[in-house]
Protein backbone atom coordinates (compact mmCIF):
# COMPACT_ATOMS: atom_id res chain seq x y z
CA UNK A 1 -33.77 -9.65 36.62
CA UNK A 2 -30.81 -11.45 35.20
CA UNK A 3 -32.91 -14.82 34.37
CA UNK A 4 -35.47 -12.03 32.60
CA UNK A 5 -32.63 -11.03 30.69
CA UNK A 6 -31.55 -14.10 29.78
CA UNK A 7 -34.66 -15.60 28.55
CA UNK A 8 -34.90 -12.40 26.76
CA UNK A 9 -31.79 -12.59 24.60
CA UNK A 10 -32.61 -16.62 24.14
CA UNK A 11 -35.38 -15.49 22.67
CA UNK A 12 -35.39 -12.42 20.38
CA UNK A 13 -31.30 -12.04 19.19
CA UNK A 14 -31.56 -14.97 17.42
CA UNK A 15 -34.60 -13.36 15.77
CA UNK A 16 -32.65 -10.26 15.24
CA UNK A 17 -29.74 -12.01 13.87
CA UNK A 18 -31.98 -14.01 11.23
CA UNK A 19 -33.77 -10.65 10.51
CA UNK A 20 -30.42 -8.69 9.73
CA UNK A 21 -28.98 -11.64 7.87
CA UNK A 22 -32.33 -11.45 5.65
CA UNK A 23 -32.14 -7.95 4.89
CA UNK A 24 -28.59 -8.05 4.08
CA UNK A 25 -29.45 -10.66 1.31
CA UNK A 26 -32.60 -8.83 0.13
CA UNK A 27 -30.08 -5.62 -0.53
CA UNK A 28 -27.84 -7.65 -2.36
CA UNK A 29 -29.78 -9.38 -4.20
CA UNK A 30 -31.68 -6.03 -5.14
CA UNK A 31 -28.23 -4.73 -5.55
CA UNK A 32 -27.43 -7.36 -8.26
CA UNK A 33 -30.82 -7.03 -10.02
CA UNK A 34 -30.21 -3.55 -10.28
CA UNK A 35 -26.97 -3.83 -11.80
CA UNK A 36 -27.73 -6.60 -14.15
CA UNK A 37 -30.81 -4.07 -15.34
CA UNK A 38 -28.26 -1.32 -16.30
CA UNK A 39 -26.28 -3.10 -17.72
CA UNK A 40 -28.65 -5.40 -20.43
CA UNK A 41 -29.79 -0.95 -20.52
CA UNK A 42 -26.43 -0.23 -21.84
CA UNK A 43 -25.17 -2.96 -24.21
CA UNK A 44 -28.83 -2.48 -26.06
CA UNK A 45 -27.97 1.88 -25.97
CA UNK A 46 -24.32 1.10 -27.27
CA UNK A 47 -25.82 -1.45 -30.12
CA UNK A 48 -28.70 1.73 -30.98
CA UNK A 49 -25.53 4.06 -30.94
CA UNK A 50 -26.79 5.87 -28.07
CA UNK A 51 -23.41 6.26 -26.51
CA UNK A 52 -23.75 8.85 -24.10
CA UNK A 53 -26.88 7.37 -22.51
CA UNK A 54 -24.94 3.94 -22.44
CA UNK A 55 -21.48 4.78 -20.63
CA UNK A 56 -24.41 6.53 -18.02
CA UNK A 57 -26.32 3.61 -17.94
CA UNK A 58 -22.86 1.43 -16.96
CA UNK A 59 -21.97 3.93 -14.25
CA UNK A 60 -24.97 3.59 -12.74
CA UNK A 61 -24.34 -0.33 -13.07
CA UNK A 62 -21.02 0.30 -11.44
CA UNK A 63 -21.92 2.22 -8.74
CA UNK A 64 -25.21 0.06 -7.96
CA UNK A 65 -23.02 -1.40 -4.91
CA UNK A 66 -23.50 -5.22 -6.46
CA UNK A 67 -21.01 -7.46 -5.25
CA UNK A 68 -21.39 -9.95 -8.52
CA UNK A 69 -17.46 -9.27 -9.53
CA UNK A 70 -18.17 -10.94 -13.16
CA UNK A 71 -20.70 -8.61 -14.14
CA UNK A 72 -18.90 -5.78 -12.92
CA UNK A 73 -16.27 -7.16 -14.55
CA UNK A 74 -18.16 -7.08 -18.00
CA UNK A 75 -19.13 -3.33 -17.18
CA UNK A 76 -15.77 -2.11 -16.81
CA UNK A 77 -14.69 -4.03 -20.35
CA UNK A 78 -17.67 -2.47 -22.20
CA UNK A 79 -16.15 1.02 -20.85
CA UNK A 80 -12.98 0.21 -21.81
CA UNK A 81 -14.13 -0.50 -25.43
CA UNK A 82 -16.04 2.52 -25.37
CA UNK A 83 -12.39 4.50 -23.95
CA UNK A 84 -10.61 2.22 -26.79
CA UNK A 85 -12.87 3.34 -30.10
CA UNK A 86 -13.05 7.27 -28.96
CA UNK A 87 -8.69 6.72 -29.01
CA UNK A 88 -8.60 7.00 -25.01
CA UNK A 89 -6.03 4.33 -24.95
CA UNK A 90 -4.57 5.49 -21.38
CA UNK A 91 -8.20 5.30 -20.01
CA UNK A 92 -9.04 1.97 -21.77
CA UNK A 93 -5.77 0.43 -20.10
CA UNK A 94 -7.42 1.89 -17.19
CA UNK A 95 -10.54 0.44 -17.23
CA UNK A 96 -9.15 -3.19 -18.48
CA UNK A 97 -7.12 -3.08 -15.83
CA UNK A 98 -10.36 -2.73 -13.03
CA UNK A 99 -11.96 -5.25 -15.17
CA UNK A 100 -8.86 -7.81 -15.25
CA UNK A 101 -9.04 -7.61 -10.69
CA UNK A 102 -13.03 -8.20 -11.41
CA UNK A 103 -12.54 -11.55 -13.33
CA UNK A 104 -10.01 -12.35 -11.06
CA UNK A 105 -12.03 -12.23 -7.81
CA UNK A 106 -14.56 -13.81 -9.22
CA UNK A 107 -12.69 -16.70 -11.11
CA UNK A 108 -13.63 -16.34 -14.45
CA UNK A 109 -9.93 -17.55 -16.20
CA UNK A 110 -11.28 -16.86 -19.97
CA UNK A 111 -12.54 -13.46 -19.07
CA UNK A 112 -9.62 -12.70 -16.92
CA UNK A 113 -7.38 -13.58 -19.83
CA UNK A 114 -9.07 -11.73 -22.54
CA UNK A 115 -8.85 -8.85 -19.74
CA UNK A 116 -5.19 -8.87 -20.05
CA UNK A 117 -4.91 -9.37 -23.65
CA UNK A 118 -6.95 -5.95 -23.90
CA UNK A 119 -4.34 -4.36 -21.36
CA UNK A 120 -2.00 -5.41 -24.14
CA UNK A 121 -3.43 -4.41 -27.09
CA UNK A 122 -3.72 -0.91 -25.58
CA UNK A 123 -0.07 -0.95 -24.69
CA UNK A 124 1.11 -1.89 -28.20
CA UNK A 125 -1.12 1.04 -29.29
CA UNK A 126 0.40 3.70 -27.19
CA UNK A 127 4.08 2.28 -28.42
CA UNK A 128 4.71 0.19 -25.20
CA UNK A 129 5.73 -3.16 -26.71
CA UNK A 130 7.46 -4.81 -23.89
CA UNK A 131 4.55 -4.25 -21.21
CA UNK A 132 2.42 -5.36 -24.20
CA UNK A 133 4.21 -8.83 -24.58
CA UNK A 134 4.81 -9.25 -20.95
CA UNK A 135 0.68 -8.67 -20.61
CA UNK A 136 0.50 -11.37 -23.60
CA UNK A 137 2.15 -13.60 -21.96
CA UNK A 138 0.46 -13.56 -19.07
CA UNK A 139 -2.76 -14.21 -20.47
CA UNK A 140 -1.03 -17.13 -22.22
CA UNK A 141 -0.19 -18.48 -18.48
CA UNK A 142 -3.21 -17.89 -17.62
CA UNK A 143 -5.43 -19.36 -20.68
CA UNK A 144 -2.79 -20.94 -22.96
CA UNK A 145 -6.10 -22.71 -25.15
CA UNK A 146 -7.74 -21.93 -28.39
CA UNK A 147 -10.50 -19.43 -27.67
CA UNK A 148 -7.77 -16.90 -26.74
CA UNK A 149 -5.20 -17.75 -29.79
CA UNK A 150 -6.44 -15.20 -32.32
CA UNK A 151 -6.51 -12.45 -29.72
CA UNK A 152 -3.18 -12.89 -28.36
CA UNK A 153 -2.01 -13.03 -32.50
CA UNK A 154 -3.72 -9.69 -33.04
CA UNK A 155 -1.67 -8.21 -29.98
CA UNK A 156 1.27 -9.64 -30.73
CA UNK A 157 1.25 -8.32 -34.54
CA UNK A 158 -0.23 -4.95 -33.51
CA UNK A 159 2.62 -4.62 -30.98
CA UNK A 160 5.43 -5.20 -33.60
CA UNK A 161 3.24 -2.90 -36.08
CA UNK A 162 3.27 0.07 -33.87
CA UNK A 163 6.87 -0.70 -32.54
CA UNK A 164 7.94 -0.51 -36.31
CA UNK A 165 9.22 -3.59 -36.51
CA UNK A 166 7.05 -4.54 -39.92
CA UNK A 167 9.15 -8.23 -40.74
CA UNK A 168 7.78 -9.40 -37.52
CA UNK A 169 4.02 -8.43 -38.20
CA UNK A 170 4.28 -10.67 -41.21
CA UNK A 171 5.68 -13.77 -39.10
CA UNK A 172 2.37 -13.03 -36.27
CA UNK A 173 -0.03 -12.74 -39.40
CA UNK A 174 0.76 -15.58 -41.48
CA UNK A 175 -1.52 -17.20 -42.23
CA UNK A 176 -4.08 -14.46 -42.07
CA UNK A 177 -6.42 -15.67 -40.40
CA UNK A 178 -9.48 -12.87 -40.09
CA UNK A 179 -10.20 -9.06 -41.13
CA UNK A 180 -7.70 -7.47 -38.64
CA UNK A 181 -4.74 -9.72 -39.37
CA UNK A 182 -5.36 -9.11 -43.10
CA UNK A 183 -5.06 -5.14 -42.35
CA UNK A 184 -2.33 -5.87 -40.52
CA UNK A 185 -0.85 -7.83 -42.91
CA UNK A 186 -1.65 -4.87 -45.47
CA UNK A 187 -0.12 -2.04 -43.38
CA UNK A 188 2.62 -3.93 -42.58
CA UNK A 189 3.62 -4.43 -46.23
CA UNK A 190 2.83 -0.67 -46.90
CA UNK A 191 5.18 0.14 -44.30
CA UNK A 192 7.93 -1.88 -46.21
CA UNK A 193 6.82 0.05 -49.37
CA UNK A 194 6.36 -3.13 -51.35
CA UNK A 195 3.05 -1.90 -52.68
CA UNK A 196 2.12 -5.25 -54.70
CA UNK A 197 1.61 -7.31 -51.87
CA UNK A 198 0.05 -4.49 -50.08
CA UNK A 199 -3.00 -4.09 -51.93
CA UNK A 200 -3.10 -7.21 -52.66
CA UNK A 201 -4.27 -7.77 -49.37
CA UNK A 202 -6.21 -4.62 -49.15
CA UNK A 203 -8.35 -6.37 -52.63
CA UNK A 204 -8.94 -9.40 -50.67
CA UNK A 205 -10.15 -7.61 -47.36
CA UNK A 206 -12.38 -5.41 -49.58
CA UNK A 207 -14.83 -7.20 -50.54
CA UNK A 208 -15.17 -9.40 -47.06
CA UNK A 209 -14.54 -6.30 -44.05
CA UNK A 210 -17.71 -5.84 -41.90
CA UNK A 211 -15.47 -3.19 -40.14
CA UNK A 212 -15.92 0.32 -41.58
CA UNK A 213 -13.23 1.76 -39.92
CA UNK A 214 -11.02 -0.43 -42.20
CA UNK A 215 -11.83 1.51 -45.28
CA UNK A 216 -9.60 4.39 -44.65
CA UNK A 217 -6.79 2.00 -44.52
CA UNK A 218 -7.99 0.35 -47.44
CA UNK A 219 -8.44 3.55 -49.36
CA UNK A 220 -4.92 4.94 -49.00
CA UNK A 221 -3.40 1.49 -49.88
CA UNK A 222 -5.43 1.39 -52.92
CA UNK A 223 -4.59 4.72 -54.13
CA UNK A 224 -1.08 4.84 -53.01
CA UNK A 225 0.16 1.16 -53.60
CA UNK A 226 -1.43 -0.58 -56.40
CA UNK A 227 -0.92 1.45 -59.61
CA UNK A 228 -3.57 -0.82 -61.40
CA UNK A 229 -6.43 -0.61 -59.49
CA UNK A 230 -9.50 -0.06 -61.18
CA UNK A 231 -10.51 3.75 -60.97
CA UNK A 232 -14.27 3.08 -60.94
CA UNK A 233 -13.73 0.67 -58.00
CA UNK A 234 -11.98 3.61 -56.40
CA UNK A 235 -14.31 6.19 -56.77
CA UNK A 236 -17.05 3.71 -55.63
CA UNK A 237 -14.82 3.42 -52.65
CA UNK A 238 -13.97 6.85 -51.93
CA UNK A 239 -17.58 7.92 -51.86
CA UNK A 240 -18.47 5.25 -50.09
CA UNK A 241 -15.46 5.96 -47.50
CA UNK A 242 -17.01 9.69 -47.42
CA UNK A 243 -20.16 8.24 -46.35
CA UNK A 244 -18.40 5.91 -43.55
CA UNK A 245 -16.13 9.24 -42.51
CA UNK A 246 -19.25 10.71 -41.89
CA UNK A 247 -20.44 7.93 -39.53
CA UNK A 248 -16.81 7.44 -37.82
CA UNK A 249 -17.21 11.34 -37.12
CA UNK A 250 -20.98 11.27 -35.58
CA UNK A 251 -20.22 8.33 -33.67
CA UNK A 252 -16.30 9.99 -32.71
CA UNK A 253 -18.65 12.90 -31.60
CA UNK A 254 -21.10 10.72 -29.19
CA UNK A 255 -17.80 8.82 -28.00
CA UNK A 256 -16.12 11.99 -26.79
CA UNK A 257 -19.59 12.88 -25.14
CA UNK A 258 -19.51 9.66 -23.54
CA UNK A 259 -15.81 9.84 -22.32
CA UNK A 260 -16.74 13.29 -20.83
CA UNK A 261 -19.47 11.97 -18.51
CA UNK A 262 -16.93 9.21 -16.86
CA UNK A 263 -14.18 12.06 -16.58
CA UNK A 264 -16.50 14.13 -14.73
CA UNK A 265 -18.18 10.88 -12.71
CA UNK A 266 -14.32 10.36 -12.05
CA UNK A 267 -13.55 13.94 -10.75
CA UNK A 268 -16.67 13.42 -8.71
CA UNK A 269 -14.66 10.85 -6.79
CA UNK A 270 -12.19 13.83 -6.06
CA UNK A 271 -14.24 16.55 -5.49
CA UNK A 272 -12.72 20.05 -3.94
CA UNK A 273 -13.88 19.16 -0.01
CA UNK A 274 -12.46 15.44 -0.60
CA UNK A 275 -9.38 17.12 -1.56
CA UNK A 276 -9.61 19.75 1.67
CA UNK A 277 -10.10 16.49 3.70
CA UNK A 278 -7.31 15.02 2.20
CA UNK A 279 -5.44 18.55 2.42
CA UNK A 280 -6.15 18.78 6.63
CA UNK A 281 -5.50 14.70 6.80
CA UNK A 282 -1.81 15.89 6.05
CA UNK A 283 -1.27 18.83 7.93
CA UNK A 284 -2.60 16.85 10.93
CA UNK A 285 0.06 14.01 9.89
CA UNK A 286 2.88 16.65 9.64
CA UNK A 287 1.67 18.53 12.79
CA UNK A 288 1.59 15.11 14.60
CA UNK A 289 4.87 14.03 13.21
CA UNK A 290 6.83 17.09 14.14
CA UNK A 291 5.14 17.07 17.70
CA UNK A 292 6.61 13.89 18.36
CA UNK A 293 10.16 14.61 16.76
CA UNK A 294 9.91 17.37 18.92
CA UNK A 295 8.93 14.76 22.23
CA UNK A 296 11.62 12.60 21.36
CA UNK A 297 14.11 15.79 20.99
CA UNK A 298 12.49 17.11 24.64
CA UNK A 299 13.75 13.50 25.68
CA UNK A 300 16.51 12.84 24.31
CA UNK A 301 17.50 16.06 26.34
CA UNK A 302 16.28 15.11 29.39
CA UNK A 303 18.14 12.16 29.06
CA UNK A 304 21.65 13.68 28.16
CA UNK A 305 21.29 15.90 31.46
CA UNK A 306 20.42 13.35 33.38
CA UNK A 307 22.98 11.15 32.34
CA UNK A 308 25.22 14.32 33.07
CA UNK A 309 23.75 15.07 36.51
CA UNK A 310 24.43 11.06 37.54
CA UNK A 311 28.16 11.55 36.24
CA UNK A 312 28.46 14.79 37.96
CA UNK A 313 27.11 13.04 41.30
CA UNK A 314 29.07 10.33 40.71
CA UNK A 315 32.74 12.41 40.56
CA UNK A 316 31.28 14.26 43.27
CA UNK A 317 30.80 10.94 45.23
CA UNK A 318 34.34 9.52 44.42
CA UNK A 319 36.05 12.59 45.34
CA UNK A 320 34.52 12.76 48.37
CA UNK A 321 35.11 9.15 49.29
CA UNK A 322 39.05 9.79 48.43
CA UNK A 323 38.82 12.37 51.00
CA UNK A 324 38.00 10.44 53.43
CA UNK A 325 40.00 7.56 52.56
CA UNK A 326 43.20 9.93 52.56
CA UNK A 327 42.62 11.14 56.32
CA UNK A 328 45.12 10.10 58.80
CA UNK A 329 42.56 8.94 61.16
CA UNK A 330 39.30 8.04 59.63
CA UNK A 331 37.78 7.61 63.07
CA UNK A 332 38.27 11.25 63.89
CA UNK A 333 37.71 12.06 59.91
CA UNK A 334 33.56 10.74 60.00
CA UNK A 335 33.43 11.07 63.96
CA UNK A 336 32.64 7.44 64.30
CA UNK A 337 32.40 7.29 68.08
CA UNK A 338 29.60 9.84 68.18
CA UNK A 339 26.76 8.35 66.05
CA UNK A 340 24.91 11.43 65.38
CA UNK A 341 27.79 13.37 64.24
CA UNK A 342 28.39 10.55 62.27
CA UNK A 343 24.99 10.37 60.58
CA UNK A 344 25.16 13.98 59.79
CA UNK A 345 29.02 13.85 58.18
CA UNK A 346 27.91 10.83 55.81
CA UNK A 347 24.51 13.33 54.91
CA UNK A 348 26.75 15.87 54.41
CA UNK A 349 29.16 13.94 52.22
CA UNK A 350 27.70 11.64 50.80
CA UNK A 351 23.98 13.34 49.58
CA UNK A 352 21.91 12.09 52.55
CA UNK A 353 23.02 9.07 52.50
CA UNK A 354 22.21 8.55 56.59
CA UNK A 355 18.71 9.93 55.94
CA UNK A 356 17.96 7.81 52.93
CA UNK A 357 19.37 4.50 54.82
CA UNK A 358 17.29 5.39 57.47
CA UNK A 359 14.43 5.78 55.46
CA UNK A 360 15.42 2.26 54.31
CA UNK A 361 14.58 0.77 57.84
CA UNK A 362 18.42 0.61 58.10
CA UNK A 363 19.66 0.72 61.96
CA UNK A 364 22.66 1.95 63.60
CA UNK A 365 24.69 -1.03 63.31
CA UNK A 366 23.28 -1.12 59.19
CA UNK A 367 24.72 2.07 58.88
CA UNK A 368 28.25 2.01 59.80
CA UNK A 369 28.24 -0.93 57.70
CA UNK A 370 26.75 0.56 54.99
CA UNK A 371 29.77 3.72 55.01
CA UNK A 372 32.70 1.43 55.52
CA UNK A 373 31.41 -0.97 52.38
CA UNK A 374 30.79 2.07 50.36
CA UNK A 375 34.55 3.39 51.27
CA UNK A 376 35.50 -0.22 50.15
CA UNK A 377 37.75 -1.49 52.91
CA UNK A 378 38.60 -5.00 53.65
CA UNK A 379 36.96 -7.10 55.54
CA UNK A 380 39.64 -6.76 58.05
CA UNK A 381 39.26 -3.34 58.33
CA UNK A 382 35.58 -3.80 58.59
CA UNK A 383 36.25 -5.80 61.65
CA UNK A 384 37.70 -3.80 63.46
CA UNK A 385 35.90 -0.56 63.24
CA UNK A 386 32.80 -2.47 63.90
CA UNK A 387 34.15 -4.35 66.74
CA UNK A 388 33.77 -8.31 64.81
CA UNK A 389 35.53 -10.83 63.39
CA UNK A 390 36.27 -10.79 59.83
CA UNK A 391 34.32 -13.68 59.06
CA UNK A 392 31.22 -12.23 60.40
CA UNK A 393 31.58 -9.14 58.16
CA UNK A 394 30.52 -11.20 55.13
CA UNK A 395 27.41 -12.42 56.59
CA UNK A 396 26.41 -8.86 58.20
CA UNK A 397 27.15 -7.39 54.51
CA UNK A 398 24.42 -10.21 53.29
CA UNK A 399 21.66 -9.14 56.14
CA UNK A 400 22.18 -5.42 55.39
CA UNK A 401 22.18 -5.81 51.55
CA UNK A 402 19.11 -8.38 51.53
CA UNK A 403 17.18 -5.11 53.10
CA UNK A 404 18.51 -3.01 49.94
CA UNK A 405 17.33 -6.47 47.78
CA UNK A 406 20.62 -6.99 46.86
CA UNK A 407 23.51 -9.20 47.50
CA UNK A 408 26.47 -9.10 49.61
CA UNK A 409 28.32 -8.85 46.95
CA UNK A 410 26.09 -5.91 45.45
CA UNK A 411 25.95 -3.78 48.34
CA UNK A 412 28.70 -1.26 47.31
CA UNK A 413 27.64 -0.71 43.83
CA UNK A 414 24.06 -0.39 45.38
CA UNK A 415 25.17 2.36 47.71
CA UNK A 416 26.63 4.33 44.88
CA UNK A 417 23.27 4.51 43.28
CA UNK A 418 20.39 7.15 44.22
CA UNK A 419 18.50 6.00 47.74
CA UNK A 420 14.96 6.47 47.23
CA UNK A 421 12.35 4.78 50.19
CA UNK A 422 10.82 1.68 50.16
CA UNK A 423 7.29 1.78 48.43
């Protein structure tokens, strides 16, 4: 039977391992596939402007159970952006930030640092400019070379722009070197209400933008900063920023659609019997905790009564060993000659101490030793009671204790402790 069972798992769990570690791949690698798929889905829905279908199509991408952390990296930054243009900041910061642990487990530096550049930008948006900088200069640690320079500038410049501090904004944006370091550059000028230089920028980034969204900007500087501005050029751009309004709205519309289907995929995660789960997980934790504070109270009880009880046992003991010791003849006190009176005078005094000795595999001659060391008298006085020499007293003391497994010169404190019998 055993050899039949041997040759059997020789044969087929190496099988059965193989087979396992097969499907495991073939799920992953159908996991990955699958991902990959929603995700091509949803950068070619958010390029048509179907936004709604495209956040659904990255859920599904992050939720596929693929293990590739660089494209689920790349999902959770095309969220964010999404979270980012429909004015989410908090939830873009969010999202960068599950995208930034993505490119990190997977060791993609560039990504990871253009991850925490994002985490920046959308602190210097919501007004935080120290966790923006510190973010900044992170990403600098992390990917100090040139790809991530005009980034890092555009943080950096939109972090002193919403923190108010406008001279600084010019020092990060000289020179200009694309569209959204010119607006900058333009705002930041506004802001300082010398109007000149202002839409003097704005004229330059007019004509060049391929960002819609910077028209409204452009507009207002226009019309409120440069006093010369051609009117015709104005109107042209007014009706064309109508037109563009139109689209920002439409597309605002779609985003806030979009944003709605990851807050409810999100409240999915905490859904009313995960929270009732949660809910009993607690009371269970409370309930447990305060049954053992109670224990340790029940305990700590015990303990002080006990502790009580030994010193009560132990007065009682002393007291009763005085008594003895203050008897004119201690002979006559115990009734030494008589060895069953004596046995029952020491039970009687001394809380069985006879019966428990005897219980020990003590005999006679154990015993009177025993009552004389706990009374603590000399050796000399030993002696005599117990018809010996001095000398031999010490070596009896060492027989009787070795049968308590103690010393000689343990025996009395031995005999003031509780007598149980031997195991």
């Amino acid at each position: 039977m055993k050899r039949t069972m041997l040759t059997f798992c020789k044969t087929y769990i190496p099988f059965l391992l193989s087979v396992g570690i097969l499907l495991l791949v073939s799920y992953t690698k159908r996991a990955n596939d699958q991902a990959r798929t929603y995700y091509e889905q949803g950068r070619a829905l958010r390029e048509q402007g179907e936004l709604t279908q495209a956040m659904e199509a990255f859920i599904k991408a992050a939720q596929s159970g693929t293990k590739d952390e660089a494209l689920l990296g790349r999902v959770c930054s095309n969220i964010a952006n999404m979270c980012r243009q429909a004015n989410e900041h908090s939830k873009a910061f969010y999202v960068y930030t599950l995208s930034a642990e993505h490119f990190a487990a997977s060791g993609d530096t560039l990504s990871y640092a253009y991850a925490l550049n994002n985490m920046a930008w959308e602190q210097a948006v919501m007004g935080h400019k120290d966790s923006a900088l510190l973010y900044i200069n992170a990403a600098i640690q992390c990917y100090p070379a040139s790809p991530l320079t005009e980034k890092v500038m555009e943080s950096r410049a939109a972090a002193c722009l919403f923190a108010n501090e406008y001279d600084s904004v010019l020092v990060y944006t000289a020179p200009p070197a694309n569209d959204y370091l010119l607006m900058l550059r333009a705002q930041a000028y506004s802001f300082l209400h010398l109007h000149d230089s202002a839409a003097y920028y704005a004229q330059i980034l007019l004509p060049r933008t391929t960002n819609l969204t910077y028209l409204d900007d452009i507009y207002y500087i226009l019309t409120h900063d440069d006093a010369t501005a051609d009117k015709e050029a104005i109107r042209l751009l007014s009706s064309e920023r109508m037109d563009v309004q139109k689209d920002i709205e439409l597309r605002h519309g779609k985003l806030t659609q979009a944003i709605q289907i990851l807050e409810q995929e999100w409240n999915r995660e905490y859904s009313p019997w995960l929270m009732i789960a949660y809910l009993c997980a607690l009371l269970i934790s409370i309930g447990l905790s305060v049954w053992a504070i109670l224990i340790h109270q029940r305990h700590c009880r015990l303990h002080h009564e006990m502790n009580q009880q030994e010193q009560t046992r132990l007065m009682t003991l002393q007291r009763n060993i005085q008594i003895v010791l203050d008897a004119q003849d201690l002979r006559k006190e115990l009734q030494w000659d008589d060895y069953a009176a004596l046995c029952a005078q020491l039970d009687k005094r001394f809380d069985g101490l006879a019966m428990h000795l005897k219980n020990r595999g003590m005999n006679e001659q154990d015993i009177r030793l025993c009552v004389l060391v706990l009374l603590g008298l000399s050796h000399k006085e030993v002696a005599d009671l117990i018809n010996c020499s001095p000398k031999s007293v010490g070596k009896l003391k060492d027989l009787t204790a070795r049968k308590l497994g103690v010393s000689g010169g343990e025996l009395a404190q031995r005999l003031r402790l509780p007598l149980t019998p031997n195991p």
